[in-house]
Protein backbone atom coordinates (compact mmCIF):
# COMPACT_ATOMS: atom_id res chain seq x y z
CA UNK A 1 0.00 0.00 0.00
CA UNK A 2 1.23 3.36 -0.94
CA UNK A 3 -0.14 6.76 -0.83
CA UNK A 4 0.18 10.47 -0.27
CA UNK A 5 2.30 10.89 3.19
CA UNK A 6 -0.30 14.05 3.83
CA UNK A 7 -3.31 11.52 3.38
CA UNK A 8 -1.05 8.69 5.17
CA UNK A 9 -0.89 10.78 8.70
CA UNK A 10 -5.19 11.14 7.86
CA UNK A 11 -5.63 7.60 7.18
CA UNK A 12 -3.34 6.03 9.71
CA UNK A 13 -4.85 7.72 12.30
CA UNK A 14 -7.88 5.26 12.06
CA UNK A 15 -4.83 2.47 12.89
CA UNK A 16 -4.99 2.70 16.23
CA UNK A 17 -8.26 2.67 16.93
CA UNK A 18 -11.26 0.55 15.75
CA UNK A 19 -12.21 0.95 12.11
CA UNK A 20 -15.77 2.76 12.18
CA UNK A 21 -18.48 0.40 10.46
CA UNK A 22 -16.70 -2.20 12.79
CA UNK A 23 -17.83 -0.19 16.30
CA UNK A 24 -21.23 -0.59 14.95
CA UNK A 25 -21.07 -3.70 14.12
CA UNK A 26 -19.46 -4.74 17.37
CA UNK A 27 -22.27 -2.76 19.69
CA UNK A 28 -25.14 -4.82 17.26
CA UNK A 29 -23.56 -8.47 17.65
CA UNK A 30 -22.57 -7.46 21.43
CA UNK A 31 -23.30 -10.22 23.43
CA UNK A 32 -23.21 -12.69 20.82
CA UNK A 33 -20.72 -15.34 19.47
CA UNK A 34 -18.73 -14.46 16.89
CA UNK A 35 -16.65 -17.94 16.44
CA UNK A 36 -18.28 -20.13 14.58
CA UNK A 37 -17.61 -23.75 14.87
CA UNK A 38 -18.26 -25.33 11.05
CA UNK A 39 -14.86 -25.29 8.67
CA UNK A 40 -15.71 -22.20 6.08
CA UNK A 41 -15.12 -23.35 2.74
CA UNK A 42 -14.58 -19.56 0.92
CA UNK A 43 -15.26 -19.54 -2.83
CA UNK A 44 -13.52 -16.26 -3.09
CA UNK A 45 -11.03 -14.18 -0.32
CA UNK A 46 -10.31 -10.95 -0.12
CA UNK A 47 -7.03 -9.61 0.95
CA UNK A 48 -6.97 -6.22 2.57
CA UNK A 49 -3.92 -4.40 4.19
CA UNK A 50 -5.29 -1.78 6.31
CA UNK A 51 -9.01 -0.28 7.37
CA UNK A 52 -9.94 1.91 4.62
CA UNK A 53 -9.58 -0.83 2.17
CA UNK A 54 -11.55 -3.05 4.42
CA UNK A 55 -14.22 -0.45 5.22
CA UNK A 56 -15.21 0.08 1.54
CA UNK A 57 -16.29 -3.24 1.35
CA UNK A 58 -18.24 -3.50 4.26
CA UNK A 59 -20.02 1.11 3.82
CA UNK A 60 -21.57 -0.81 0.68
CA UNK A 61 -22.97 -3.80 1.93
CA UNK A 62 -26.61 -2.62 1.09
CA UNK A 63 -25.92 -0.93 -1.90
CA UNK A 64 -27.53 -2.01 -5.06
CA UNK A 65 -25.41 -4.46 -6.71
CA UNK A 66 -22.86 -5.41 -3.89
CA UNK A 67 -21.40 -8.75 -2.97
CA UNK A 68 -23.67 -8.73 0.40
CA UNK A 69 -22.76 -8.39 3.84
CA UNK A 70 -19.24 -9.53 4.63
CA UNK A 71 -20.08 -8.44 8.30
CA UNK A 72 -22.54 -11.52 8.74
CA UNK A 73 -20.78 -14.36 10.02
CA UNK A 74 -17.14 -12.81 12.03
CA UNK A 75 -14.62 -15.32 12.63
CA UNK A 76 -11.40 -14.37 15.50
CA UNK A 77 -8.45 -16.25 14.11
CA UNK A 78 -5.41 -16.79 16.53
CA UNK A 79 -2.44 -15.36 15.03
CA UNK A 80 -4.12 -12.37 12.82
CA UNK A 81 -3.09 -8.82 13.91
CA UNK A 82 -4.02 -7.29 17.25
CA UNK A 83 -6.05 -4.34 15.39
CA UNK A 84 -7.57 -6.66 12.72
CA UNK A 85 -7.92 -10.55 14.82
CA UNK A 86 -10.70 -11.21 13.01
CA UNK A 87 -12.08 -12.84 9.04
CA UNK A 88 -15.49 -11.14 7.84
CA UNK A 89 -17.90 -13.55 5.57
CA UNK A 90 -21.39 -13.55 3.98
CA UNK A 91 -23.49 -15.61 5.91
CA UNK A 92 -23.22 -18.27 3.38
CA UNK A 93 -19.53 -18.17 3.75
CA UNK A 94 -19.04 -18.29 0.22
CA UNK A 95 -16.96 -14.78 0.13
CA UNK A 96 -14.45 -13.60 3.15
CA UNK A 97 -12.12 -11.25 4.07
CA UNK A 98 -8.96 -10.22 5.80
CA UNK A 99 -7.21 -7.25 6.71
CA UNK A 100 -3.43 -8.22 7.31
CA UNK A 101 -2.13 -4.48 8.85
CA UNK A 102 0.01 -3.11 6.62
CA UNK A 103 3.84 -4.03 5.48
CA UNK A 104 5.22 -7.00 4.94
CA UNK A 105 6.04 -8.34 8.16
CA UNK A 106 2.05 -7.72 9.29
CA UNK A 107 1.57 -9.24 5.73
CA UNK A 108 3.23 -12.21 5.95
CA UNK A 109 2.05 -12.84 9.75
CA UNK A 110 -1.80 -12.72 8.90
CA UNK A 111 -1.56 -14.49 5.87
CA UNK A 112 0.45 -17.60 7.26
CA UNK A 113 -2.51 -17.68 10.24
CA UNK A 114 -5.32 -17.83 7.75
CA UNK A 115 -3.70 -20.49 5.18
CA UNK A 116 -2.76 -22.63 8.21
CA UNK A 117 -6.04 -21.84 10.44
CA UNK A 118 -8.02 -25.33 11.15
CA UNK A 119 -11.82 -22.72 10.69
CA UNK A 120 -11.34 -22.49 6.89
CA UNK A 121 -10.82 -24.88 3.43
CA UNK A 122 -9.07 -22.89 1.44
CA UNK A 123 -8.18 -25.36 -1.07
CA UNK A 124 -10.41 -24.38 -3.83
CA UNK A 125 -10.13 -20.35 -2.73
CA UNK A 126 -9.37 -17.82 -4.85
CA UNK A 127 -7.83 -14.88 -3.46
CA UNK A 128 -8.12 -11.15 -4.59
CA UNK A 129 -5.54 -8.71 -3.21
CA UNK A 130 -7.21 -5.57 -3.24
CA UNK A 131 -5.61 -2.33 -2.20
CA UNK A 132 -4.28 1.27 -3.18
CA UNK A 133 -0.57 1.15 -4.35
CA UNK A 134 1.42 4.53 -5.64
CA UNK A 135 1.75 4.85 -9.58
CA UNK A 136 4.78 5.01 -12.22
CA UNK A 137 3.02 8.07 -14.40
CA UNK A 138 4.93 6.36 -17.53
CA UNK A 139 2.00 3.49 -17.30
CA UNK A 140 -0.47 4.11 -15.11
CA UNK A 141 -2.55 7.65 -13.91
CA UNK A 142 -4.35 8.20 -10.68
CA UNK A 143 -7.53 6.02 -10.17
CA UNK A 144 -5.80 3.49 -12.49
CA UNK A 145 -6.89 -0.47 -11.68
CA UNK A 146 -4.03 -2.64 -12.07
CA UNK A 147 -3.91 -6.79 -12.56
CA UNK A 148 -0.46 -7.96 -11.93
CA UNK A 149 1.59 -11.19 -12.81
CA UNK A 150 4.78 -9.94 -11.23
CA UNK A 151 5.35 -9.01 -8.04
CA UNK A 152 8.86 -7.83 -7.47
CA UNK A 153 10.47 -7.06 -4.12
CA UNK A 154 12.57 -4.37 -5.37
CA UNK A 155 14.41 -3.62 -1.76
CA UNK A 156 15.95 -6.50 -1.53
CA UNK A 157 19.02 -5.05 -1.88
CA UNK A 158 22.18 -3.43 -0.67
CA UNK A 159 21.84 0.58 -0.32
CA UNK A 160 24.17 3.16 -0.70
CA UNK A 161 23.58 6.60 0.97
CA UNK A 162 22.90 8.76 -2.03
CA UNK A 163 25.79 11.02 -0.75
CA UNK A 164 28.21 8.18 -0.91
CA UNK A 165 27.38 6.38 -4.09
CA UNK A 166 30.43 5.43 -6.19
CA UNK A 167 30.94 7.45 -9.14
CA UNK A 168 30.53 4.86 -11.57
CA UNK A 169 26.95 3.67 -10.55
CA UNK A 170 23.89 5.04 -11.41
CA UNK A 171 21.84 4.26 -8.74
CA UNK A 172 23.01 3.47 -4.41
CA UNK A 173 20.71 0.11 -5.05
CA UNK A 174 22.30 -2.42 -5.43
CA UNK A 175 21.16 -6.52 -5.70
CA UNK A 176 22.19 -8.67 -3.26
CA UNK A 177 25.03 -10.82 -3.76
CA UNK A 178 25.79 -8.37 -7.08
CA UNK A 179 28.73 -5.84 -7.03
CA UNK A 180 27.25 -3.24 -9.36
CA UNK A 181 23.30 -1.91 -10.09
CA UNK A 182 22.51 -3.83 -13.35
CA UNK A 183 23.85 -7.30 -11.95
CA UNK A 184 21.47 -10.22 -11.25
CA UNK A 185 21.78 -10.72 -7.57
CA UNK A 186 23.96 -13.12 -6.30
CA UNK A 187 22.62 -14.29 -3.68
CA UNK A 188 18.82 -16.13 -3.97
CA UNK A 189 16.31 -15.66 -1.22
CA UNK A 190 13.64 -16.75 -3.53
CA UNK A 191 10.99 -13.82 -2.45
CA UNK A 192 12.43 -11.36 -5.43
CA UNK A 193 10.01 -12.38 -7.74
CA UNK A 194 6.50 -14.09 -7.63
CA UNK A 195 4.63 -15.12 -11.01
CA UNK A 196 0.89 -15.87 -10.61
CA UNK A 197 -1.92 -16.76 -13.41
CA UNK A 198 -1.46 -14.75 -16.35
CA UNK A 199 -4.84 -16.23 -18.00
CA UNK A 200 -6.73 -15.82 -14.32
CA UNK A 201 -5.23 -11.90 -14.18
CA UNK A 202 -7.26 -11.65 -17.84
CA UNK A 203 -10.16 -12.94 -16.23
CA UNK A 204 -9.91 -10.69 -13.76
CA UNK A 205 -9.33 -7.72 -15.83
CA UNK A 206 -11.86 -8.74 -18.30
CA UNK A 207 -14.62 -8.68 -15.49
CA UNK A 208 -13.48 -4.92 -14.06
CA UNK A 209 -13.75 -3.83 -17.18
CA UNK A 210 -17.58 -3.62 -16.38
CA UNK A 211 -17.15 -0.86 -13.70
CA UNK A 212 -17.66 2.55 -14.10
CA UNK A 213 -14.75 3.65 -11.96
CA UNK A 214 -14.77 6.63 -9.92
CA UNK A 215 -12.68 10.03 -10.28
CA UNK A 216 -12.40 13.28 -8.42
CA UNK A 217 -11.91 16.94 -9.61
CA UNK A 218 -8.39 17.21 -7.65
CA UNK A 219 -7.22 14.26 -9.67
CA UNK A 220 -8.00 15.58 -12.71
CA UNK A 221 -6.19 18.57 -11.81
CA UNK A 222 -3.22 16.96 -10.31
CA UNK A 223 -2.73 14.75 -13.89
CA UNK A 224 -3.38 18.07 -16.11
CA UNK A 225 0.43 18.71 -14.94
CA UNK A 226 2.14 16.20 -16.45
CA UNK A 227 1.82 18.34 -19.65
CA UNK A 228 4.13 21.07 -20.47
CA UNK A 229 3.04 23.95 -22.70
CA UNK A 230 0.94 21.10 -24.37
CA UNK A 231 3.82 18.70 -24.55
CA UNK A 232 2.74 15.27 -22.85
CA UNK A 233 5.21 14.24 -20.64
CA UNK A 234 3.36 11.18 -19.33
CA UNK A 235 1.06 10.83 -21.56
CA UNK A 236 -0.44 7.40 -19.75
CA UNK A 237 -0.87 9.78 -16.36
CA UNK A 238 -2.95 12.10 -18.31
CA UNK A 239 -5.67 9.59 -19.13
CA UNK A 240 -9.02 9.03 -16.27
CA UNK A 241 -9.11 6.00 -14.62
CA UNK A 242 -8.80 2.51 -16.50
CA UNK A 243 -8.26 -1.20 -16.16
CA UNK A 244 -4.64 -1.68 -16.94
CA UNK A 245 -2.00 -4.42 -16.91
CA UNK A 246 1.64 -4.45 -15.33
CA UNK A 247 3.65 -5.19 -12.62
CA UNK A 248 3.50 -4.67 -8.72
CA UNK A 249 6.83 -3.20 -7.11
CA UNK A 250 7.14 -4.77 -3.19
CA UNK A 251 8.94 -2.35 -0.68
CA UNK A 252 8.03 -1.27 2.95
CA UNK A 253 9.99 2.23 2.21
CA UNK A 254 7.89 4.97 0.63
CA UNK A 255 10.02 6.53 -2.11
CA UNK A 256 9.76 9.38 -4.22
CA UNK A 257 11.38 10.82 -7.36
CA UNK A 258 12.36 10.16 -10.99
CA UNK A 259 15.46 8.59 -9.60
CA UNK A 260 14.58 6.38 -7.15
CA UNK A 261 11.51 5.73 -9.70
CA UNK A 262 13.84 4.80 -12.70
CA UNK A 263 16.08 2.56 -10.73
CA UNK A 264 13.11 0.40 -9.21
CA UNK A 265 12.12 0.43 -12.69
CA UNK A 266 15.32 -1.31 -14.15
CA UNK A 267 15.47 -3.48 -10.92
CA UNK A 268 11.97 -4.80 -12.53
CA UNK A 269 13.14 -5.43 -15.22
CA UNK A 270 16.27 -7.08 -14.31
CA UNK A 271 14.64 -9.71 -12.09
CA UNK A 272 12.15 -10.92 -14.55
CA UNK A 273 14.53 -10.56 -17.63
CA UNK A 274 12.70 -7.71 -19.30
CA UNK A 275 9.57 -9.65 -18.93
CA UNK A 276 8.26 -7.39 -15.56
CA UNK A 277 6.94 -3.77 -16.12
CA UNK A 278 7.02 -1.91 -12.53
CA UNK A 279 3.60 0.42 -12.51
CA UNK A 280 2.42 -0.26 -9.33
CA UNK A 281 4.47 0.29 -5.77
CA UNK A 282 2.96 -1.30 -2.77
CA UNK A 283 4.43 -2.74 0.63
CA UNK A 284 2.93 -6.41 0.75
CA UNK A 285 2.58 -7.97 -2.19
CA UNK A 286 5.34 -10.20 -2.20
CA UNK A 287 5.57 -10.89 1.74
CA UNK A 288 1.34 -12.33 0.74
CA UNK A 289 2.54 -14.19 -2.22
CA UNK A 290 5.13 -16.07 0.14
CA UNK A 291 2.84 -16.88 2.52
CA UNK A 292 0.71 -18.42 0.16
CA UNK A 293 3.04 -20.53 -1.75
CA UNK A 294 4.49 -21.89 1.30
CA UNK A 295 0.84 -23.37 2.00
CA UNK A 296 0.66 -24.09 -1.86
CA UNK A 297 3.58 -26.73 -1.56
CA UNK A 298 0.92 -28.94 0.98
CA UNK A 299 -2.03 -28.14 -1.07
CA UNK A 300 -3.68 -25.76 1.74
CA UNK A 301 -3.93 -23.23 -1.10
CA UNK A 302 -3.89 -23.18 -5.44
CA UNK A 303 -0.87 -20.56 -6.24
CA UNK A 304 -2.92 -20.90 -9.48
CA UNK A 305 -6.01 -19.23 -7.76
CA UNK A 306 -4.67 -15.33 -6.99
CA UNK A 307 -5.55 -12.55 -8.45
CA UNK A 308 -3.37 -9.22 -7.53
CA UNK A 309 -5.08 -6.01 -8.06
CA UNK A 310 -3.95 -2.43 -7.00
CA UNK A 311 -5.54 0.75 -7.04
CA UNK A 312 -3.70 4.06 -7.85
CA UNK A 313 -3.72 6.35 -5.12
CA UNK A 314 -1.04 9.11 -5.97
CA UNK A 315 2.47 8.96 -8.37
CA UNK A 316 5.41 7.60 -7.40
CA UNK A 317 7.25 10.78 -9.04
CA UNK A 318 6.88 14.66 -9.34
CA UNK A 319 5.77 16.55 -12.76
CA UNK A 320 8.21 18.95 -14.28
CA UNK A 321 9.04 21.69 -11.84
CA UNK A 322 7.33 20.27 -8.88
CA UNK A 323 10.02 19.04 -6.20
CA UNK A 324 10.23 15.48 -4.58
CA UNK A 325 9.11 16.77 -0.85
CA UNK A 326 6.42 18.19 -2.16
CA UNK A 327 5.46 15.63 -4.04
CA UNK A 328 5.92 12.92 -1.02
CA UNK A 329 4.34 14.87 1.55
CA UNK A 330 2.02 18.24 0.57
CA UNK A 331 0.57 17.75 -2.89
CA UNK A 332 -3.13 16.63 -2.86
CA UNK A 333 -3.02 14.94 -6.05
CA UNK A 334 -6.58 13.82 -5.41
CA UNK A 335 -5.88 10.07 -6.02
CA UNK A 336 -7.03 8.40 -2.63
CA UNK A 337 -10.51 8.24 -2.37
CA UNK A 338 -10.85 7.06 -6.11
CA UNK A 339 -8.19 4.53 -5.48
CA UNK A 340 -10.14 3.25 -2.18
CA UNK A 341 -13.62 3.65 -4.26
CA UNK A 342 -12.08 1.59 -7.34
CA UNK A 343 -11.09 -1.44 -5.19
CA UNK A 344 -15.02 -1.93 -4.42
CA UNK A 345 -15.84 -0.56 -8.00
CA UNK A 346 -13.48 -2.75 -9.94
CA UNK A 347 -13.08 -5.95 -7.54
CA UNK A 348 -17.07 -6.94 -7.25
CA UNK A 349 -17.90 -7.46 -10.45
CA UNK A 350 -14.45 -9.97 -10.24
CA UNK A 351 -15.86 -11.73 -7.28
CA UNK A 352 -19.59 -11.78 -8.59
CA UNK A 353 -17.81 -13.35 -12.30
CA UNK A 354 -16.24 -15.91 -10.11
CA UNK A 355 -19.17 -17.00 -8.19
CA UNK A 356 -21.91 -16.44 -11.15
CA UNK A 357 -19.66 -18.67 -13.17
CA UNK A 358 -18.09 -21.27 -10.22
CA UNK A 359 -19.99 -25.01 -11.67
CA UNK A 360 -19.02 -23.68 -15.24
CA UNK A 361 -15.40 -22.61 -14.71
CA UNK A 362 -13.93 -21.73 -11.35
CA UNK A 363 -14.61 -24.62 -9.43
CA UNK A 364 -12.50 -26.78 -11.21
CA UNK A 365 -10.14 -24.32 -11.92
CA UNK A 366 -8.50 -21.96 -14.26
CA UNK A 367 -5.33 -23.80 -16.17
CA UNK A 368 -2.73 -21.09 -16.00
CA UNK A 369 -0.87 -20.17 -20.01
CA UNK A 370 2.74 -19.17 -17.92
CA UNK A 371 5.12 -20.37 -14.99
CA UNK A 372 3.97 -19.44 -11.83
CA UNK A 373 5.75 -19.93 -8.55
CA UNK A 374 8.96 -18.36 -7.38
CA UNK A 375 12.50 -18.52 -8.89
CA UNK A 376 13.23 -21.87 -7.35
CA UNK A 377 10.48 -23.83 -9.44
CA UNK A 378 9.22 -24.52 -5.89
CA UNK A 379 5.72 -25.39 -7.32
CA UNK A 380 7.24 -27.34 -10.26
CA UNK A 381 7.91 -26.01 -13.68
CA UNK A 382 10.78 -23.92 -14.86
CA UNK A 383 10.83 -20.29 -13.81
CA UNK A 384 10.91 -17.68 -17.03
CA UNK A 385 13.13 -15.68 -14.73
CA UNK A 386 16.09 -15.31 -12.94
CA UNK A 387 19.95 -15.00 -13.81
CA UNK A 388 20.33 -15.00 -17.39
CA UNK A 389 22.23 -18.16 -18.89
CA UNK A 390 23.54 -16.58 -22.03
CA UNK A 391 25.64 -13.76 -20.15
CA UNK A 392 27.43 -16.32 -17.52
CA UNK A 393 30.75 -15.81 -19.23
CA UNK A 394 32.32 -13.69 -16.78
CA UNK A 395 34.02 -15.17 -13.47
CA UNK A 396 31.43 -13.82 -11.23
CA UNK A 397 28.30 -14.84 -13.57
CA UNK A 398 29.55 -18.08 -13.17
CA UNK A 399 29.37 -17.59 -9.38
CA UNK A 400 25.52 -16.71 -10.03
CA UNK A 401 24.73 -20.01 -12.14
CA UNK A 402 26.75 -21.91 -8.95
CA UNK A 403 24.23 -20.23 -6.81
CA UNK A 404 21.64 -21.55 -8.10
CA UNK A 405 22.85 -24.95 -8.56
CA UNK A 406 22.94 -25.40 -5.00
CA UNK A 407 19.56 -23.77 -4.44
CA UNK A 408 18.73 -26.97 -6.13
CA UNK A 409 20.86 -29.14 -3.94
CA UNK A 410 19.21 -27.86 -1.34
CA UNK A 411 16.10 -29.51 -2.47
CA UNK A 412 17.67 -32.39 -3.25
CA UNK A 413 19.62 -32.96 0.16
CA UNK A 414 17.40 -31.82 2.34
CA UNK A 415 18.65 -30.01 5.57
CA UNK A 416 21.86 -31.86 5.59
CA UNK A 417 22.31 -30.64 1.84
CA UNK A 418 21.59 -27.23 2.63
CA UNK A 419 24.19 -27.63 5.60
CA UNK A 420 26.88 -28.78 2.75
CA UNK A 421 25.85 -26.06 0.29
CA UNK A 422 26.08 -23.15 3.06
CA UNK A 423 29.65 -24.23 3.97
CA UNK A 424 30.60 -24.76 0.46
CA UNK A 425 29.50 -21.35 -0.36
CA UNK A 426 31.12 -19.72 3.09
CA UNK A 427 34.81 -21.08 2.00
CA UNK A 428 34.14 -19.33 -1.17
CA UNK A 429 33.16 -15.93 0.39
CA UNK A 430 29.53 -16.31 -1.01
CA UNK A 431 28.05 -15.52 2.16
């Protein structure tokens, strides 16, 4: 999740204390259970990171058109987080939801709770990520609604201070295990990239395309700027609000600026071999996906079965003559309640398509077209990314390729492999 820092002090403020439509809630089920005791078997869960993300799906529960109440059945799971402990499903318990708290460590926490709590099936789920992210102007415009395949932790690296960056680089980012910016890194963690459904993201996107999404007056001001004396300087931030496609950019830092901006762009790009295109910046994309495909490799979950969407709340970089603080923290650029409104607008008529069509198509499930999984092939296949084989002619290339050969021994040997590997790479100065 990303967003103004002006309309980040606003909205965190409801952090700390209970979310609104859930004090109501609370003082009309007071007195009453609110664990029930049958397994819920969700036909479709939505992910949200913090309350006004949640709230928008419960302010419309009555609305013409909605997805119902997801206030009716309320389920306390042990492990969520302190300000969000509980899951919120129709009464049929055929759609849920979760807010996780927001970053990736919150992120990673809820999600592991949910995939391994005993009160839900989730092996037939399909799960919707649905929040506000900040927006690269070269693809995307405020109030934009974007399906992802990639998600890409971009700070997963080493950092320079900018004031001590060597001379030669371009950027203080640098991967890890690499010795220089445009270097695949080194060493693997195997969270740097996620690849879901490419055919289920065009479902997705296909179904959104249905909404009439929502815009404000300040927005349309903010994007008029990214002209110059009639010269279009982004011409994609220009546009109102659309459905669009690209790539979600993972990091727990808010950043701001064409630089910072153009080097999480090439990082994209150079962890999914040109494939990834970085539009979308959010915190907890990537810290979800692990979650998930850790409770994919025992079949609690289908990897196959998640849909990432993100909602444009503000851009990720200044327009000509407008500096970076302001940019970061004082501009209303008029993008948050349209990204927050767009979630709802553009993610029920994707849950309504999955559960008007679920006997025809999504029960049995969608076949994905590309890899998906992470970049050890942990869910089988063969990962379209990671370091390339046709440049490991240099010394230290090589070292990358060895790498990953014993990411694979690892799998192979087990723990004692792993132990073998990890020395075998400390006598080399790997780690």
């Amino acid at each position: 999740m990303k967003f103004s820092p002006f309309l980040q002090l606003f909205a965190g403020a409801t952090l700390v204390n209970a979310s609104p439509v859930l004090e109501k809630k609370a003082a009309d089920v007071l007195g009453k259970r609110d664990i029930e005791c049958e397994v819920i078997t969700p036909k479709v869960f939505i992910i949200s990171m913090f309350s006004p993300e949640a709230d928008i799906w419960y302010s419309n529960a009555h609305t013409k058109g909605s997805i119902g109440d997801l206030l009716a059945k309320n389920i306390t799971v042990p492990g969520f987080s302190p300000l969000f402990p509980q899951a919120h499903c129709l009464k049929d318990g055929s759609v849920c939801q979760v807010t996780t708290g927001e970053s990736e460590i919150n992120a990673a926490s809820t999600i592991t709770a949910l995939v391994h709590s005993p009160l839900f099936n989730l092996k037939s789920t399909y799960f919707m990520i649905g929040g506000i992210a900040g927006v690269n102007p070269k693809y995307g415009t405020l109030g934009d609604v974007a399906f992802s395949k990639y998600a890409i932790q971009v700070a997963l690296q080493y950092e320079f201070d900018a004031r001590e960056i060597p001379a030669n680089f371009t950027t203080g980012y640098v991967p890890q295990g690499a010795y220089a910016p445009d270097q695949y890194p080194g060493s693997i963690y195997g969270t740097e990239v996620f690849e879901v459904s490419e055919t289920l993201r065009d479902i997705a996107a296909a179904f959104a395309s249905s909404a009439k999404l929502n815009d404000s007056s300040a927005a349309k001001a903010y994007r008029s700027h990214y002209t110059d004396e009639g010269v279009t300087i982004y011409e994609a931030a220009t546009k109102p609000p659309g459905i669009i496609k690209c790539d979600t950019a993972t990091s727990d830092v808010y950043f701001s600026g064409d630089l910072l901006g153009e080097a999480f762009e090439n990082t994209t790009t150079l962890f999914t071999n040109g494939s990834g295109i970085y539009c979308m910046t959010a915190q907890e994309d990537n810290a979800t996906l692990e979650a998930m495909l850790r409770a994919a490799t025992t079949k609690l979950v289908d990897f196959a079965r998640i849909i990432v969407m993100r909602t444009a709340s503000d851009f990720d970089r200044p327009y000509p003559g407008l500096s970076n603080l302001d940019n970061l923290f004082y501009s209303d650029q008029g993008g948050f309640e349209p990204a927050i409104q767009n979630i709802y607008l553009a993610g029920t008529p994707v849950v309504k398509g999955i559960l008007s069509n679920w006997e025809s198509k999504f029960e049995k499930g969608v076949t994905p077209s590309n890899y998906i999984g992470d970049i050890f092939g942990t869910l089988g296949g063969t990962p379209d990314f990671g370091p390339p084989k046709s440049s490991a002619s240099s010394k230290r290339d090589l070292e990358v390729e060895e790498v990953k050969d014993r990411r694979s021994l690892y799998k192979r040997k087990g723990s004692l492999g792993m132990e073998v590997a990890r020395r075998a790479q400390d006598e080399r100065g790997m780690i």
